[in-house]
C-alpha atoms as a PDB file:
ATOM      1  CA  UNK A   1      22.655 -21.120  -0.159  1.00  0.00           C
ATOM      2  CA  UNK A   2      22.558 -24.791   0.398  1.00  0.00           C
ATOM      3  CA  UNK A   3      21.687 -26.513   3.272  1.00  0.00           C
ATOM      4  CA  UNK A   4      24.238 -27.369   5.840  1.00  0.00           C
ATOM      5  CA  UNK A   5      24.669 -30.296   7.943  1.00  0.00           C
ATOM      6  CA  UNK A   6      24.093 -28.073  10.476  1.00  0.00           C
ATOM      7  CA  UNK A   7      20.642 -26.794   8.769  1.00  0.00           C
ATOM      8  CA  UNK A   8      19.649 -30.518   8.118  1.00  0.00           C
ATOM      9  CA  UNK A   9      20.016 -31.465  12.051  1.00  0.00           C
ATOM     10  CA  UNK A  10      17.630 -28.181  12.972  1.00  0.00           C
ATOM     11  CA  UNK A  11      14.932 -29.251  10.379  1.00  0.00           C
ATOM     12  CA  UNK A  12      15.174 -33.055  11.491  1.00  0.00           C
ATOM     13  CA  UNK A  13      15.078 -32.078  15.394  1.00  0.00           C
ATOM     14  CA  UNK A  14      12.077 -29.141  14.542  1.00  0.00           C
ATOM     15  CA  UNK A  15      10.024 -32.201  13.256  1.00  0.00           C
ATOM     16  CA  UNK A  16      10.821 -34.558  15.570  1.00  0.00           C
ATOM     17  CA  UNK A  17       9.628 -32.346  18.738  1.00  0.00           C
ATOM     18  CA  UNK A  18       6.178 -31.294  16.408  1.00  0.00           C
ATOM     19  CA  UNK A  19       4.721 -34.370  15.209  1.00  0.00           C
ATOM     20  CA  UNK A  20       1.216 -32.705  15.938  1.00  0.00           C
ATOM     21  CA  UNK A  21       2.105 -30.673  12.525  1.00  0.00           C
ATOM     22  CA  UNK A  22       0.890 -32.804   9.290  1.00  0.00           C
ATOM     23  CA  UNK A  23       0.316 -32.139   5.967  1.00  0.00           C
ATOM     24  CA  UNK A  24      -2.848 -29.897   6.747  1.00  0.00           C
ATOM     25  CA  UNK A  25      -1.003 -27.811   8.838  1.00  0.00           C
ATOM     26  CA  UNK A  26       1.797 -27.273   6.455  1.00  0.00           C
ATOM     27  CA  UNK A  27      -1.063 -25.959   4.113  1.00  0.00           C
ATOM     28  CA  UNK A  28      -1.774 -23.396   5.865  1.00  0.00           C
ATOM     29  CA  UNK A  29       1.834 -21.697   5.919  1.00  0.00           C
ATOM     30  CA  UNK A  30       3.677 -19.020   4.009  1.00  0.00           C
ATOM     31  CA  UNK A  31       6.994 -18.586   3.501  1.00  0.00           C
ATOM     32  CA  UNK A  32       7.756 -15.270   1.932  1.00  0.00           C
ATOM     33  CA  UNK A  33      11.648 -13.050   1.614  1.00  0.00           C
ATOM     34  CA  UNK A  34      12.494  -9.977   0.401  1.00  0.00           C
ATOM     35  CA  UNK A  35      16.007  -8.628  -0.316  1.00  0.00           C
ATOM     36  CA  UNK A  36      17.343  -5.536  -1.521  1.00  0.00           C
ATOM     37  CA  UNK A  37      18.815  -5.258  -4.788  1.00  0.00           C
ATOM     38  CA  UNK A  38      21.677  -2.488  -5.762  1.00  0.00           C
ATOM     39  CA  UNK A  39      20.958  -0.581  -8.924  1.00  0.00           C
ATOM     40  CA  UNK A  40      24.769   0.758  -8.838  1.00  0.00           C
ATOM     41  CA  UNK A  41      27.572  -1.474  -8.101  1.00  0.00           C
ATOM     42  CA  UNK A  42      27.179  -4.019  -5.007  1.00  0.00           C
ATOM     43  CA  UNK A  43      27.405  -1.449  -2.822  1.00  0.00           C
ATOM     44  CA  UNK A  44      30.972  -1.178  -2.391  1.00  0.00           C
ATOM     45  CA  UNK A  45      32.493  -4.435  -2.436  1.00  0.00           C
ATOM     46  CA  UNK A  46      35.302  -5.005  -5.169  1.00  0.00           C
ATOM     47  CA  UNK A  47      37.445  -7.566  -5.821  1.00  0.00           C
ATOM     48  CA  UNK A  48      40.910  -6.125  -7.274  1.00  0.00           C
ATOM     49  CA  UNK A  49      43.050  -8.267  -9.008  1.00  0.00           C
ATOM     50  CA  UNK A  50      46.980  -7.626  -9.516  1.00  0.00           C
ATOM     51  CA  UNK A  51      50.317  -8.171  -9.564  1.00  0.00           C
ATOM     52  CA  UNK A  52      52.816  -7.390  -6.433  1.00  0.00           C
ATOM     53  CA  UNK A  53      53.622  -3.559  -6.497  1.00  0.00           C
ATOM     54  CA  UNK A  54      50.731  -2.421  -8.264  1.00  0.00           C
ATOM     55  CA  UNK A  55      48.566  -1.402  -5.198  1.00  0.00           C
ATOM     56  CA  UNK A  56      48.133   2.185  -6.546  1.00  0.00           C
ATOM     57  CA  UNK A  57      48.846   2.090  -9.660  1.00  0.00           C
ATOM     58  CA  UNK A  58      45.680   4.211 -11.839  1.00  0.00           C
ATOM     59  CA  UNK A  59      44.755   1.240 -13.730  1.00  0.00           C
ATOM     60  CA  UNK A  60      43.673  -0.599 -10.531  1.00  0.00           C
ATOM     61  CA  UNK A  61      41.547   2.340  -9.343  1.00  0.00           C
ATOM     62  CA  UNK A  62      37.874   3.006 -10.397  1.00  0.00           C
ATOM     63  CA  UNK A  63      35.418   5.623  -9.609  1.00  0.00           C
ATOM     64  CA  UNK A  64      33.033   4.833  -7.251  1.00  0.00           C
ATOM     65  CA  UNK A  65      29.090   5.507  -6.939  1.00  0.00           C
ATOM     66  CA  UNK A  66      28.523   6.024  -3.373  1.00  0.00           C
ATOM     67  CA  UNK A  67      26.446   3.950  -1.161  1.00  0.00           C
ATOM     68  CA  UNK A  68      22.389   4.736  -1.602  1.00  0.00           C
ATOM     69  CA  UNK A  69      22.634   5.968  -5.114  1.00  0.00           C
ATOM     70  CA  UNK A  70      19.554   3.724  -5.520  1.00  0.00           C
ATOM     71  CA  UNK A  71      18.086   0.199  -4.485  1.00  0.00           C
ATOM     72  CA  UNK A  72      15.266  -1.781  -4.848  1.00  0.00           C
ATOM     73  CA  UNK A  73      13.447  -4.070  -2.732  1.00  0.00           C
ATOM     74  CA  UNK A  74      11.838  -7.728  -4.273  1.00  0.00           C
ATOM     75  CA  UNK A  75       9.233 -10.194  -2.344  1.00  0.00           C
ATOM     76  CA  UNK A  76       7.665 -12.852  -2.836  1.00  0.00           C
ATOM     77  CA  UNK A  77       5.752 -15.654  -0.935  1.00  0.00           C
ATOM     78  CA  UNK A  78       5.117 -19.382  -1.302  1.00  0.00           C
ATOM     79  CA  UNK A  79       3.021 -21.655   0.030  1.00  0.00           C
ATOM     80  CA  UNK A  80       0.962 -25.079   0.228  1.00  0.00           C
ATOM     81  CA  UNK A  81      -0.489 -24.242  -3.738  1.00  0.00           C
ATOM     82  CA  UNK A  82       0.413 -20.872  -3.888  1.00  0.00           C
ATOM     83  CA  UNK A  83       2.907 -18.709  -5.414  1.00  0.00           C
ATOM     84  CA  UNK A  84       2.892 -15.037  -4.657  1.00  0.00           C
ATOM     85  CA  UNK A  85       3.861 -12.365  -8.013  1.00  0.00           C
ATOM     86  CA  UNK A  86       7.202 -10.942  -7.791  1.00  0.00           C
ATOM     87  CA  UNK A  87       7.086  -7.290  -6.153  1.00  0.00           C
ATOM     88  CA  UNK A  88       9.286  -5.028  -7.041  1.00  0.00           C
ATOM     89  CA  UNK A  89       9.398  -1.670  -4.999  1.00  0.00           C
ATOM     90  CA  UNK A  90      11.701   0.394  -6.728  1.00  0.00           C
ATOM     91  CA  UNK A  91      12.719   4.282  -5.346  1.00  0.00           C
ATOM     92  CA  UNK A  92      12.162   6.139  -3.154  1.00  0.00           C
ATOM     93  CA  UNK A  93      12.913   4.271   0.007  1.00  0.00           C
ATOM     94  CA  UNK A  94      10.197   1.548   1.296  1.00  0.00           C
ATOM     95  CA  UNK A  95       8.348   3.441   4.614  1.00  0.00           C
ATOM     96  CA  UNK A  96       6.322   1.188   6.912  1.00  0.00           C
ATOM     97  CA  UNK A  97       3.105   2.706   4.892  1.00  0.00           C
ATOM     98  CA  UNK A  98       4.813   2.095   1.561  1.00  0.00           C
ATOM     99  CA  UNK A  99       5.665  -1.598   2.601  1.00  0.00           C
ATOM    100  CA  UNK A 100       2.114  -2.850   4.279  1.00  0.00           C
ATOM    101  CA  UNK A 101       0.147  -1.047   0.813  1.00  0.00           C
ATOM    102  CA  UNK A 102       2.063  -2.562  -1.714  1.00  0.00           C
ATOM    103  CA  UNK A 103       3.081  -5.443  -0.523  1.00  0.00           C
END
C-alpha cells in the first residue's frame, strides 16, 4: 500500500520529536510482517459480474470451498544489513510453540 499524506505527516512528526535516534540507532532495528495466505479461494470474497436480471441465474453461481480449508502463514524481517529468509509455515495451524520454534 502506498504511503498516504496522512502516513507521510506521522513519519515526519515521529522524527521530528526523536532527533536523539541517528543512523546507529536505526541499525539496530528490525522490521519484520507476516500475513496469511489462502490456499483455496480468498476466503470468500467474489466479485460477480452481470447483467440486470441475472442475480440467480446458474451461470453466476459457483461452488464454494469453505472458510479454513487451508492457509499458510509467510514472515520475514529486514533490517540495517540484514534480510531475514522467507518462512513459510504451511498446515496445520501456527500454535504459540509452533510460531516462537520456527520462526
Amino acid at each position: 500500500m502506498p504511503l498516504t499524506a496522512t502516513h507521510k505527516v506521522s513519519r515526519r512528526q515521529f522524527a521530528l520529536r526523536h532527533p536523539q535516534l541517528t543512523l546507529r540507532n536505526w541499525r539496530k532495528v528490525c522490521f519484520s510482517d507476516e500475513t496469511r495466505i489462502s490456499l483455496r479461494g480468498n476466503d470468500d470474497r467474489q466479485r460477480v459480474h452481470r447483467s440486470r436480471g441475472e442475480r440467480y441465474v446458474n451461470k453466476n453461481s459457483k461452488t464454494k470451498t469453505p472458510y479454513g480449508s487451508g492457509s499458510m502463514i509467510c514472515w520475514a524481517a529486514i533490517g540495517y544489513n540484514y534480510r531475514s529468509p522467507l518462512v513459510l509455515l504451511p498446515p496445520p495451524g501456527v500454535t504459540a510453540l509452533r510460531y516462537k520454534n520456527e520462526i
